[in-house]
Protein backbone atom coordinates (compact mmCIF):
# COMPACT_ATOMS: atom_id res chain seq x y z
CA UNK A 1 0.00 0.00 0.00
CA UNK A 2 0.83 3.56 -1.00
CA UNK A 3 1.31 6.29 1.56
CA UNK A 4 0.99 9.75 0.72
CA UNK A 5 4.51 10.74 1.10
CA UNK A 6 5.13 8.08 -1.54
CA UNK A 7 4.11 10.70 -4.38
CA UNK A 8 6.50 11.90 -6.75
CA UNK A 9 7.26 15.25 -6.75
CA UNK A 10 9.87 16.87 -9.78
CA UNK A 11 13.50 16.29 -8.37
CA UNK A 12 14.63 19.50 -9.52
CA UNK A 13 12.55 21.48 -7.43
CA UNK A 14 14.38 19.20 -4.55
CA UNK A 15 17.63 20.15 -5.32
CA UNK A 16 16.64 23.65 -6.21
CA UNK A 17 15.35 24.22 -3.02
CA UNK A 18 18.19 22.34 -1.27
CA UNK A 19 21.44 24.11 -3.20
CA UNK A 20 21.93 27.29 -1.50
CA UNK A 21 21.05 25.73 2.21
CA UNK A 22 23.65 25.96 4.77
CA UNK A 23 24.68 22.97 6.70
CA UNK A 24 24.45 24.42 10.48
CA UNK A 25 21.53 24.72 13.00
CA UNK A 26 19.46 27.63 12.58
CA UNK A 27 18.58 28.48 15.72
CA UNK A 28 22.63 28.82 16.79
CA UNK A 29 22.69 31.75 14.38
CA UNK A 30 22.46 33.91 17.66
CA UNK A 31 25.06 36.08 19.53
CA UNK A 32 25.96 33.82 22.71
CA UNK A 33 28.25 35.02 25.52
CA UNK A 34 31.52 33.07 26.03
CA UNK A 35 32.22 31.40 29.50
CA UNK A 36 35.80 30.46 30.29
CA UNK A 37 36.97 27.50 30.66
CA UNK A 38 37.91 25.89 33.96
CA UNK A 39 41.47 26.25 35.26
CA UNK A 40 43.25 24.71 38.28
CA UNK A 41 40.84 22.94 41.25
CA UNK A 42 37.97 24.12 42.76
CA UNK A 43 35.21 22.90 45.08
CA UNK A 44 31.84 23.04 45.22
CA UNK A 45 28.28 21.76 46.96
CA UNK A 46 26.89 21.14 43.92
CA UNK A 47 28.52 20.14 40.07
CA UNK A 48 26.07 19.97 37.58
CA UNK A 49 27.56 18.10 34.50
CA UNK A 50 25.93 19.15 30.74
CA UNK A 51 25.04 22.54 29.62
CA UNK A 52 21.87 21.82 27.92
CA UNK A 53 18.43 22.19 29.15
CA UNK A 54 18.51 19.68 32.22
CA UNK A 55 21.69 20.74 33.55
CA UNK A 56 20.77 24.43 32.97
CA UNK A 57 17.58 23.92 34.87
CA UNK A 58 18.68 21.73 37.65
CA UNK A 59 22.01 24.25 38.78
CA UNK A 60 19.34 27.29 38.29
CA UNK A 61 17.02 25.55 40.59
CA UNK A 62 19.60 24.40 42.99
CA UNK A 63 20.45 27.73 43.35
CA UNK A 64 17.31 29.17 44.09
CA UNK A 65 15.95 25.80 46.73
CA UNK A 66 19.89 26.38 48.76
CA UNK A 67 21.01 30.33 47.65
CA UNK A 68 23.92 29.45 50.42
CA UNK A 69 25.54 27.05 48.53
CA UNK A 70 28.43 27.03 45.81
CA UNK A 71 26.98 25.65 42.54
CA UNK A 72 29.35 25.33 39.80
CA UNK A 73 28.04 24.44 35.95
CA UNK A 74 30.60 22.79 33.30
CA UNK A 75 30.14 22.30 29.83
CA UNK A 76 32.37 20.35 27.36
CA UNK A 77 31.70 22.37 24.56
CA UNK A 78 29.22 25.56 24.51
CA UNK A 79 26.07 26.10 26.25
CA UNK A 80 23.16 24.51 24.44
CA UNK A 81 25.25 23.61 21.51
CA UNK A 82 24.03 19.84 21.35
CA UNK A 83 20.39 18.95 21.42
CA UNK A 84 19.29 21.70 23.14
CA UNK A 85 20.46 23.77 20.20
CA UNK A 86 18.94 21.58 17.51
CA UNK A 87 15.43 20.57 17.87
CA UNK A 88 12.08 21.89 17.34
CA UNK A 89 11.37 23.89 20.05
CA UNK A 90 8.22 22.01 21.09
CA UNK A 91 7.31 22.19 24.45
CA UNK A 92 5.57 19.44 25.12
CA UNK A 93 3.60 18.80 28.70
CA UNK A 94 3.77 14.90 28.56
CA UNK A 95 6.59 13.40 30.49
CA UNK A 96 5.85 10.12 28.86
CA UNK A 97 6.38 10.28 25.05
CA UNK A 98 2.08 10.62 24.86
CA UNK A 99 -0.41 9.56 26.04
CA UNK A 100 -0.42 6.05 24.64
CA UNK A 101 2.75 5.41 25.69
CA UNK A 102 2.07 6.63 29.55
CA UNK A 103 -0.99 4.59 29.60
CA UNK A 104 0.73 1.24 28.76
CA UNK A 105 3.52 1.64 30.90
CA UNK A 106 1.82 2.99 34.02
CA UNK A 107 -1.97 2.87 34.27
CA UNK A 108 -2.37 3.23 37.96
CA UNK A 109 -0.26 6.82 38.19
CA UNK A 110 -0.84 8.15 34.55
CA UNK A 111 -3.75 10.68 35.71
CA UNK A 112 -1.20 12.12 38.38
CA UNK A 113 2.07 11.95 35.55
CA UNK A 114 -0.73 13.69 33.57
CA UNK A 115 -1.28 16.22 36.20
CA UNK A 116 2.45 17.12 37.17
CA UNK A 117 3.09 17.25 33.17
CA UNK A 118 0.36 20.34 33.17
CA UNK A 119 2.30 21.74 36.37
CA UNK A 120 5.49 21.45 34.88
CA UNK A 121 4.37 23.23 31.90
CA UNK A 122 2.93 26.19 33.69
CA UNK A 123 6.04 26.49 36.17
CA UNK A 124 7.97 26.68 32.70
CA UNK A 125 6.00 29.59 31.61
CA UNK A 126 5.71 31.13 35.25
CA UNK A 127 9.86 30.67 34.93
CA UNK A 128 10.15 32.05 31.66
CA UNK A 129 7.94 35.55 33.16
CA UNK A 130 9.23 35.69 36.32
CA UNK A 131 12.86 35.55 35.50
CA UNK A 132 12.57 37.71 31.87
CA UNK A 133 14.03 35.10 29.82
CA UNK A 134 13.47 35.82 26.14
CA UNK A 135 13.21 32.81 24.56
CA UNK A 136 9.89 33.48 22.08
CA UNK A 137 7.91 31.67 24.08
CA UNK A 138 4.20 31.14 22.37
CA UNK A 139 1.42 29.20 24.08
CA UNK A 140 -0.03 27.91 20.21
CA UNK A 141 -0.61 24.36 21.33
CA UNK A 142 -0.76 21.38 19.35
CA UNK A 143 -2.54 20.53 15.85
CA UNK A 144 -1.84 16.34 15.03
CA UNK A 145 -3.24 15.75 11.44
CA UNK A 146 -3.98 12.49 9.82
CA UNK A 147 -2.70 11.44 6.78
CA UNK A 148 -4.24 8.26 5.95
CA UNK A 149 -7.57 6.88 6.07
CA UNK A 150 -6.73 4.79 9.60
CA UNK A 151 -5.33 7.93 11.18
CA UNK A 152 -8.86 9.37 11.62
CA UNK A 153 -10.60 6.90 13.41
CA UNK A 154 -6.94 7.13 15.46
CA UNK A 155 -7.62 11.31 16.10
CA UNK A 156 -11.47 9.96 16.57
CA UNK A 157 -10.67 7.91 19.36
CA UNK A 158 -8.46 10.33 21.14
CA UNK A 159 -10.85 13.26 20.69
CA UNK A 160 -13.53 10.73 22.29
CA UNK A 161 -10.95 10.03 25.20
CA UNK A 162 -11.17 14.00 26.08
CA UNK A 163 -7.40 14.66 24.84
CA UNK A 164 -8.36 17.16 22.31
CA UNK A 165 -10.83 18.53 19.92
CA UNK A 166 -11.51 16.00 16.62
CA UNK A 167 -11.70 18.69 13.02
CA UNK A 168 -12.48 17.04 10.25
CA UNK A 169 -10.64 17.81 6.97
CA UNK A 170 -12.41 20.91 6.11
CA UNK A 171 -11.56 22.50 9.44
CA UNK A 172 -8.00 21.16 10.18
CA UNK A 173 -7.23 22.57 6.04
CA UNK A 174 -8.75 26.27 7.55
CA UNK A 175 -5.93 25.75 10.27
CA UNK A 176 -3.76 24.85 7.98
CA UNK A 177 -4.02 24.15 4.26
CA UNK A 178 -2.65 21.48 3.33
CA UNK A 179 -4.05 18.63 0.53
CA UNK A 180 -2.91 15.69 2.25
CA UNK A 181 -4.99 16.74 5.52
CA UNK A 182 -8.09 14.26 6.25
CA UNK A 183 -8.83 15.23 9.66
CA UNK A 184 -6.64 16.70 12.95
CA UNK A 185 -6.96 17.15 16.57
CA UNK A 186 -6.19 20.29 18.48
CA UNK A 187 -4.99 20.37 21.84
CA UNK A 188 -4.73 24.25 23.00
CA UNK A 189 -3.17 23.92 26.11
CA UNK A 190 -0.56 20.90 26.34
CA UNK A 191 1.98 22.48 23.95
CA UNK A 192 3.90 25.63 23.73
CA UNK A 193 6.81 26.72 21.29
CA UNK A 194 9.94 28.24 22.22
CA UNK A 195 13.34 29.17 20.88
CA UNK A 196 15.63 26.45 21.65
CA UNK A 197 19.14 28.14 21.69
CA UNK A 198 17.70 31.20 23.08
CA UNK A 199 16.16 29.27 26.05
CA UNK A 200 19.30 27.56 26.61
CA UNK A 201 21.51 31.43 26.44
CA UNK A 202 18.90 32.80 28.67
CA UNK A 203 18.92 30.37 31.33
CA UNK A 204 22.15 30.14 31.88
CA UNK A 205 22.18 33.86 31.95
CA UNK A 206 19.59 33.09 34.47
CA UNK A 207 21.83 30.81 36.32
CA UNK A 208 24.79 32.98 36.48
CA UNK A 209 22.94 35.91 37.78
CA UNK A 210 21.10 33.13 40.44
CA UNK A 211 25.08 32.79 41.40
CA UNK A 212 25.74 29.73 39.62
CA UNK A 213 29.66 29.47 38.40
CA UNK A 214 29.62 28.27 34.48
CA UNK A 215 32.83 26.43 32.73
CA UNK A 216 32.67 25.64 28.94
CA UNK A 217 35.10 23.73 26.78
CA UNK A 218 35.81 21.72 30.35
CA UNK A 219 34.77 18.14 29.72
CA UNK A 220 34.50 15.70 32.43
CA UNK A 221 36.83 12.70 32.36
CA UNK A 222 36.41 10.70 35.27
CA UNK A 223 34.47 10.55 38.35
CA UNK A 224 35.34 8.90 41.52
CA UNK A 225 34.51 9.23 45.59
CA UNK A 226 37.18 10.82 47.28
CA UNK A 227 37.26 11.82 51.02
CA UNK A 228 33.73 11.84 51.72
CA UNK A 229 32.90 13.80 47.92
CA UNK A 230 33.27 13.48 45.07
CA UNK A 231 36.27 14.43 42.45
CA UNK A 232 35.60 15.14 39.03
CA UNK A 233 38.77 15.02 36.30
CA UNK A 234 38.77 17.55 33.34
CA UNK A 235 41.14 18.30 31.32
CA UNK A 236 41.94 21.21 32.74
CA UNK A 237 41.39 21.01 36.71
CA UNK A 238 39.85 19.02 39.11
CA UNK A 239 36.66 19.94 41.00
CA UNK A 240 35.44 18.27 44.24
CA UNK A 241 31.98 18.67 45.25
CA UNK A 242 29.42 16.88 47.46
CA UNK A 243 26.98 16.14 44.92
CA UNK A 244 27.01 15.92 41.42
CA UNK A 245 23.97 15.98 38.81
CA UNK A 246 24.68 13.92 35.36
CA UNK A 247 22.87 16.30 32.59
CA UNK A 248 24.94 14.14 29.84
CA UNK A 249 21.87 13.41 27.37
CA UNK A 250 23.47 11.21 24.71
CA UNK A 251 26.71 11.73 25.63
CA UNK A 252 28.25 8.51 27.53
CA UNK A 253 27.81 8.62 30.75
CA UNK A 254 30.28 9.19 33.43
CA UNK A 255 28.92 6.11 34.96
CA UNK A 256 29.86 3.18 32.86
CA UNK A 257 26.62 1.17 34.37
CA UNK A 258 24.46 3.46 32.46
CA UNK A 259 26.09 3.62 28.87
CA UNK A 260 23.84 0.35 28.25
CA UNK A 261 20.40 1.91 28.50
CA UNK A 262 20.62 4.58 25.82
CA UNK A 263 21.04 4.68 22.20
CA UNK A 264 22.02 7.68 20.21
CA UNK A 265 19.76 8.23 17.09
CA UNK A 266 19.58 11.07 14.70
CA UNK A 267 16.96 13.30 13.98
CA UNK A 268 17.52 15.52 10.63
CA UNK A 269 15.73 19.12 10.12
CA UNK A 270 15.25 21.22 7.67
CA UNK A 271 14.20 25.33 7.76
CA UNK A 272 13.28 27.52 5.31
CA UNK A 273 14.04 30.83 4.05
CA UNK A 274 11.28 33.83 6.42
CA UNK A 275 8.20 32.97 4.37
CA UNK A 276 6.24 36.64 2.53
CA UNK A 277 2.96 37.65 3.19
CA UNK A 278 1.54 36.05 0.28
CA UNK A 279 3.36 32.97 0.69
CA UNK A 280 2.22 32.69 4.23
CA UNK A 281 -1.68 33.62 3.10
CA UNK A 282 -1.23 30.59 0.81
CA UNK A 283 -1.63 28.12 3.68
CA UNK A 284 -3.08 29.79 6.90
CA UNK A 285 -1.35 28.77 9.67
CA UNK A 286 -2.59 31.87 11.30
CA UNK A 287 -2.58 30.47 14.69
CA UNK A 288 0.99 29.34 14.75
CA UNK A 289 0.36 25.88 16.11
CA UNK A 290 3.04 23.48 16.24
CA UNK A 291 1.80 20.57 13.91
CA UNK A 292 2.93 16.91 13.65
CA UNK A 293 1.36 13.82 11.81
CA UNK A 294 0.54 10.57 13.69
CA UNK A 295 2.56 7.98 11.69
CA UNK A 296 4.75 5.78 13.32
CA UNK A 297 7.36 7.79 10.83
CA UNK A 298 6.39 11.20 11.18
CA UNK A 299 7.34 14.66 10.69
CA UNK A 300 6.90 17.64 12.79
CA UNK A 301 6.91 21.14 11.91
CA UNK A 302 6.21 24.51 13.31
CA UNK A 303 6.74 28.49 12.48
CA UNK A 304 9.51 30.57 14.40
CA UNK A 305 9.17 33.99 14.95
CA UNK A 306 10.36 35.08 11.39
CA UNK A 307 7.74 32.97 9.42
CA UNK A 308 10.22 30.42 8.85
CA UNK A 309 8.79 26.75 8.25
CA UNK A 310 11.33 24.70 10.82
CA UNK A 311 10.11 20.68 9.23
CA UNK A 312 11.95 17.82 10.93
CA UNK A 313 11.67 14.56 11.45
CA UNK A 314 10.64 11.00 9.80
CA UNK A 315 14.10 9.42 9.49
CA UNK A 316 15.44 8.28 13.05
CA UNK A 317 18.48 6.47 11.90
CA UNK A 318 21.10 4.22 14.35
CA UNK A 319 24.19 3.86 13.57
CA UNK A 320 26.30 0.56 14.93
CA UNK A 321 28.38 1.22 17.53
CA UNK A 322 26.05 3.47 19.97
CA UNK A 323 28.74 6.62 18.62
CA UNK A 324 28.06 10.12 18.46
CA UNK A 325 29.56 11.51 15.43
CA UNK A 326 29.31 14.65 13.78
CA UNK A 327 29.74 12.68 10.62
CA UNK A 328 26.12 10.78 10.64
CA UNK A 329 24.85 14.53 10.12
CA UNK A 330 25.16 15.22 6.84
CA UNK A 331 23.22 12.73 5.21
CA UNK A 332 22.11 14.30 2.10
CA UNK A 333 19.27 11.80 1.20
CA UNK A 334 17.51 12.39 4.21
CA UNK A 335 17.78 15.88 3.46
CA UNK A 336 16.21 15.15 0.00
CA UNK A 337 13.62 13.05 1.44
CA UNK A 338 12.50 15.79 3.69
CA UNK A 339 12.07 18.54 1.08
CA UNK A 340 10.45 16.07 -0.85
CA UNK A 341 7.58 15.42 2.21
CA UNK A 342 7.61 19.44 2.70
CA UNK A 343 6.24 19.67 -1.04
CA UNK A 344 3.68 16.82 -0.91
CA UNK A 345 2.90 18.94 2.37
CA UNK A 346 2.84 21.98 0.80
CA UNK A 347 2.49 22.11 -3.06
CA UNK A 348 1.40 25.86 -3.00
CA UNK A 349 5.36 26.62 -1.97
CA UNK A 350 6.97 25.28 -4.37
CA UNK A 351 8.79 29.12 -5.02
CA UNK A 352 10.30 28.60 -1.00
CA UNK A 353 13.77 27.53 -0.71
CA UNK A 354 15.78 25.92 2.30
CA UNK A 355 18.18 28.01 4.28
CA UNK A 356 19.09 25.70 7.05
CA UNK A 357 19.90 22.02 7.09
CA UNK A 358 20.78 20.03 10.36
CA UNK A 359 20.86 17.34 12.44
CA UNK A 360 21.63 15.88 16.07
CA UNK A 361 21.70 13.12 17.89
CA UNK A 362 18.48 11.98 20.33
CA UNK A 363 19.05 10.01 23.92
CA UNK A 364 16.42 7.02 23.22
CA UNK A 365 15.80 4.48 25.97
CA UNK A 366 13.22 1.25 25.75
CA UNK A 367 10.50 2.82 26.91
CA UNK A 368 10.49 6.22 25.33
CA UNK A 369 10.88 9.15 28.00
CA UNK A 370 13.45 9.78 30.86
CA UNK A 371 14.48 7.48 33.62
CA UNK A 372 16.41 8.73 36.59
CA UNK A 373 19.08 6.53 39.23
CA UNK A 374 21.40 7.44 41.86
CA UNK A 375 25.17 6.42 42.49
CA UNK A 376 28.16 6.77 44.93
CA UNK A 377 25.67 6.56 47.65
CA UNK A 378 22.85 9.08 47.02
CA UNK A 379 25.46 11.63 46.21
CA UNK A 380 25.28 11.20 41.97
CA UNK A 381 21.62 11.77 40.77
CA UNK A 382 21.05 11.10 36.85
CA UNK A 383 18.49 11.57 33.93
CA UNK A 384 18.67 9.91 30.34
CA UNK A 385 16.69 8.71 27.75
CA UNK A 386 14.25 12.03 26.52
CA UNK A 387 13.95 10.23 23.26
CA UNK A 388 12.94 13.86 21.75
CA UNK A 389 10.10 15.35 23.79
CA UNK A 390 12.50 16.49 26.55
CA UNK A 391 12.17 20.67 26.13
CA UNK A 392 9.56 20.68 28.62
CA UNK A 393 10.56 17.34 30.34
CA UNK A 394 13.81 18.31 31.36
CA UNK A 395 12.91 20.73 33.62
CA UNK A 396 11.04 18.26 35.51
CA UNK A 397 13.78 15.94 35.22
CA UNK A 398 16.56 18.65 36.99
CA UNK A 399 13.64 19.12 39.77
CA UNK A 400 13.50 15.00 40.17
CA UNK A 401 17.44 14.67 40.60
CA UNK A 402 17.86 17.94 42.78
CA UNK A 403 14.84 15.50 45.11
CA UNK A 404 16.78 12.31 44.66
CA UNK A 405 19.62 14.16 45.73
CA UNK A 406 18.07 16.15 49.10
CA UNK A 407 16.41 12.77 50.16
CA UNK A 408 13.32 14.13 50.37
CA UNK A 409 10.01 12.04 49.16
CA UNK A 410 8.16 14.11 46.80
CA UNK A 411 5.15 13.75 44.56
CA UNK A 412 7.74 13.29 41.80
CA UNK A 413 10.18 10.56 43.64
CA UNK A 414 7.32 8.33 44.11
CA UNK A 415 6.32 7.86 41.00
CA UNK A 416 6.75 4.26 39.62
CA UNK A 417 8.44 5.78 36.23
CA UNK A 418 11.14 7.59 38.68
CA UNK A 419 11.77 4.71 40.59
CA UNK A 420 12.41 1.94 37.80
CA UNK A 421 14.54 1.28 34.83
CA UNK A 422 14.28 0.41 31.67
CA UNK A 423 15.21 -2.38 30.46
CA UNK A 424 18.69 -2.38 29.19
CA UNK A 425 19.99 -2.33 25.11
CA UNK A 426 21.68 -5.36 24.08
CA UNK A 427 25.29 -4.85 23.18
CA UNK A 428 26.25 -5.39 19.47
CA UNK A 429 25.37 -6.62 16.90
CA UNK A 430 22.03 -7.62 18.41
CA UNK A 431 21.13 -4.29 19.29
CA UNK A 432 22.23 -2.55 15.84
CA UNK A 433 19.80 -5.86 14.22
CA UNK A 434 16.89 -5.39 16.57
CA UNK A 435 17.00 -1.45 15.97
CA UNK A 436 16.85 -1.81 12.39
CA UNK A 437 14.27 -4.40 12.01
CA UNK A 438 12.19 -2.48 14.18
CA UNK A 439 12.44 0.49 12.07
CA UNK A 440 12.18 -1.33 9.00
CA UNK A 441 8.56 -2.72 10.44
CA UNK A 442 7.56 0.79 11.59
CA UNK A 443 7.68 1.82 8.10
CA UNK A 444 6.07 -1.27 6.56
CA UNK A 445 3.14 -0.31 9.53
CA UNK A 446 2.65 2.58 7.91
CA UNK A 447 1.90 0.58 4.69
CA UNK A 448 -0.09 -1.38 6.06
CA UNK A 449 -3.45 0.95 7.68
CA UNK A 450 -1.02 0.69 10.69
CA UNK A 451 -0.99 -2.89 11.33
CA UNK A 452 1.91 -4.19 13.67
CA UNK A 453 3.91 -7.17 11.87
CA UNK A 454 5.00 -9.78 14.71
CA UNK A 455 8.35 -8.24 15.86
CA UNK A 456 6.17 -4.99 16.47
CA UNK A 457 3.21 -6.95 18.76
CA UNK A 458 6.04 -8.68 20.36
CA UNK A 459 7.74 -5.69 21.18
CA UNK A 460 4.35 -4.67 22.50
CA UNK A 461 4.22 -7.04 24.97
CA UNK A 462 7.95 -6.69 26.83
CA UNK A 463 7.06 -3.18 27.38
CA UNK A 464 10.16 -2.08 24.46
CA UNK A 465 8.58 1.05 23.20
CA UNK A 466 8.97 1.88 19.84
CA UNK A 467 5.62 3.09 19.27
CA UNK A 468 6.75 5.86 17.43
């Protein structure tokens, strides 16, 4: 069976649109402040490893809970350089990868994760105003259009649930006007859209002016207990604090223990060139939602402040080895294969070109959202595994560790999903095989009216994710 993205559409207008992009996130095009890098030893109460969004958030809030203590920040490269840089700026007030996902996994506690989701979500926003972060933050929420015939009962179903409101394809094409539209569902208040690498600048201006002491170009080497603390190699000096919070995303871990439950896989993006007027009047959008289709391959796309189109997603591709590598970015088919789904999408802009083409690498874990753990005796708190709906999550993810770390029971540490694991990748070749079968049978789902082949159901059952 046909999908719709299996249309042709004129390769020259592909590589038209494609020639004169430039290979580089768009959102870094920003003027970001410089912190030096760390030299001699230092201590600290609190070392918060990873300058992306949880590490930001968990030293700012540290911080602000214990203003007496020394908080120091280091980054191996540049603030929000990594994935916090790169994605789509959805902000997204599921902590479990969706509601289908949450459901499955924990029944008995989903209405509260559902709950403290909404709460983190506000506290974001009440963040965002209190502290005067500019960051282009827009409360649009989210538009989820069906593409197929089986995707509507799908958006049916969920509208029925009370999880949004159902339009069929008249009204989702007077959101937005697109041909391949049959029907949508609009949730106004579970998503907002942000800037991503002016959230990250802005809170760690934030956490510097909340006292917080911020190294970049220090990595972290090694990390051992040492006279009641804990001492932390760089390159370039050692610090020694009493606690330490692992904000590593993809990035191997400095505990070796937890290398096996992650997976980097890369997401690729494209953005185009500010959209006119006219162009814009072509295909409504005037409400700015953030939009996304409900294949198991699917895109997502959204407007940034200029009018630009930012349209990612659909290839998740796994490369053997587990390796992050700025290589596996430039992948030029998947870059073809996008524009191509952006002009199905969109046939009445076929005069807008691509000014931005990028790509990064996603933390993914076996059940789809973040799991947390402690080491060196309570004094080490973690979080991994966002699998690409962690904007929003990661603040609640810094709050969870800073918890874990106090030893204080809160609303958060009890939940099942803090307190268990995933279940642990294979090591190689059985995890590169299992990856790309799954993804292969994804795909042939979407084929198929979205029936799951056996490896998919099976998958089902051991709780493994990939349900998206």
């Amino acid at each position: 069976m046909r999908t719709v993205f299996d249309a042709h559409v004129d390769p020259a207008l592909i590589e038209r649109s494609l020639a004169t992009s430039t290979f580089a996130p768009m959102w870094l095009d920003i003027w970001r402040p410089d912190y030096p890098r760390l030299t001699g030893s230092q201590d600290c109460d609190l070392l918060v490893v990873g300058g992306g969004y949880t590490g930001l958030w968990a030293a700012l809030h540290a911080a602000e809970r214990h203003p007496d203590r020394k908080v120091v920040l280091i980054e191996a490269d540049r603030i929000g350089w990594a994935a916090s840089g790169r994605n789509g700026g959805f902000v997204d007030a599921s902590l479990t990868h969706g509601t289908e996902n949450g459901k499955s996994r924990w029944a008995a506690e989903f209405d509260t994760l559902e709950e403290l989701g909404r709460q983190n979500l506000d506290g974001m926003a009440a963040d965002i105003e209190r502290l005067g972060l500019d960051a282009e933050w827009e409360r649009t929420g989210m538009l989820t259009v069906a593409t197929e015939p089986h995707q509507v009962d799908w958006l049916a179903e969920s509208a029925a649930a009370g999880e949004g409101s159902f339009l069929d394809a008249d009204q989702v094409r007077a959101q937005v006007n697109s041909p391949t539209y049959r029907a949508g569902l609009f949730e106004p208040d579970t998503c907002a859209l942000v800037h991503p690498a002016k959230l990250a600048v802005e809170l760690a201006r934030a956490c510097r002016e909340a006292g917080v002491q911020i190294h970049e170009q220090t990595r972290a080497q090694s990390l051992e207990s040492a006279d009641g603390g804990l001492r932390v190699g760089t390159g370039s000096g050692v610090l020694t604090a009493r606690q330490v919070v692992l904000a590593t995303n993809v990035f191997p871990s400095l505990l070796r223990r937890n290398r096996w439950f992650t997976v980097p896989v890369y997401d690729y993006v494209l953005s185009t060139e500010p959209l006119t007027a006219a162009q814009l009047d072509r295909i409504g959008w005037a409400g700015r939602q953030g939009v996304g289709d409900c294949a198991n391959q699917f895109h997502y796309y959204r407007l940034s402040a200029d009018s630009r189109i930012v349209w990612g997603g659909y290839d998740a591709v796994y490369h053997f080895g587990r390796r992050v590598d700025p290589a596996y970015e430039d992948r030029p088919q998947t870059y073809r294969r996008l524009a191509e789904h952006f002009f199905i999408t969109f046939p009445q802009l076929d005069d807008v070109r691509f000014s931005h083409r990028w790509a990064g690498a996603i933390d993914t874990n076996t059940r789809f959202c973040a799991h947390w753990g402690t080491a060196h005796r309570g004094r080490v708190a973690y979080v991994n595994g966002f699998t690409g709906l962690g904007v929003g999550a990661t603040r609640f993810a810094a709050d969870v560790c800073l918890d874990l770390l106090d030893g204080v029971s809160t609303p958060r540490t009890r939940l099942e999903m803090v307190r268990r694991k995933p279940l642990p990748f294979p090591p190689e070749p059985v995890a590169s095989v299992g990856i790309q079968a799954t993804r292969w049978s994804l795909d042939r789902a979407d084929h198929a009216a979205g029936r799951r082949n056996l490896l998919l159901r099976t998958l089902d059952k051991l709780g493994l994710g990939f349900d998206s």
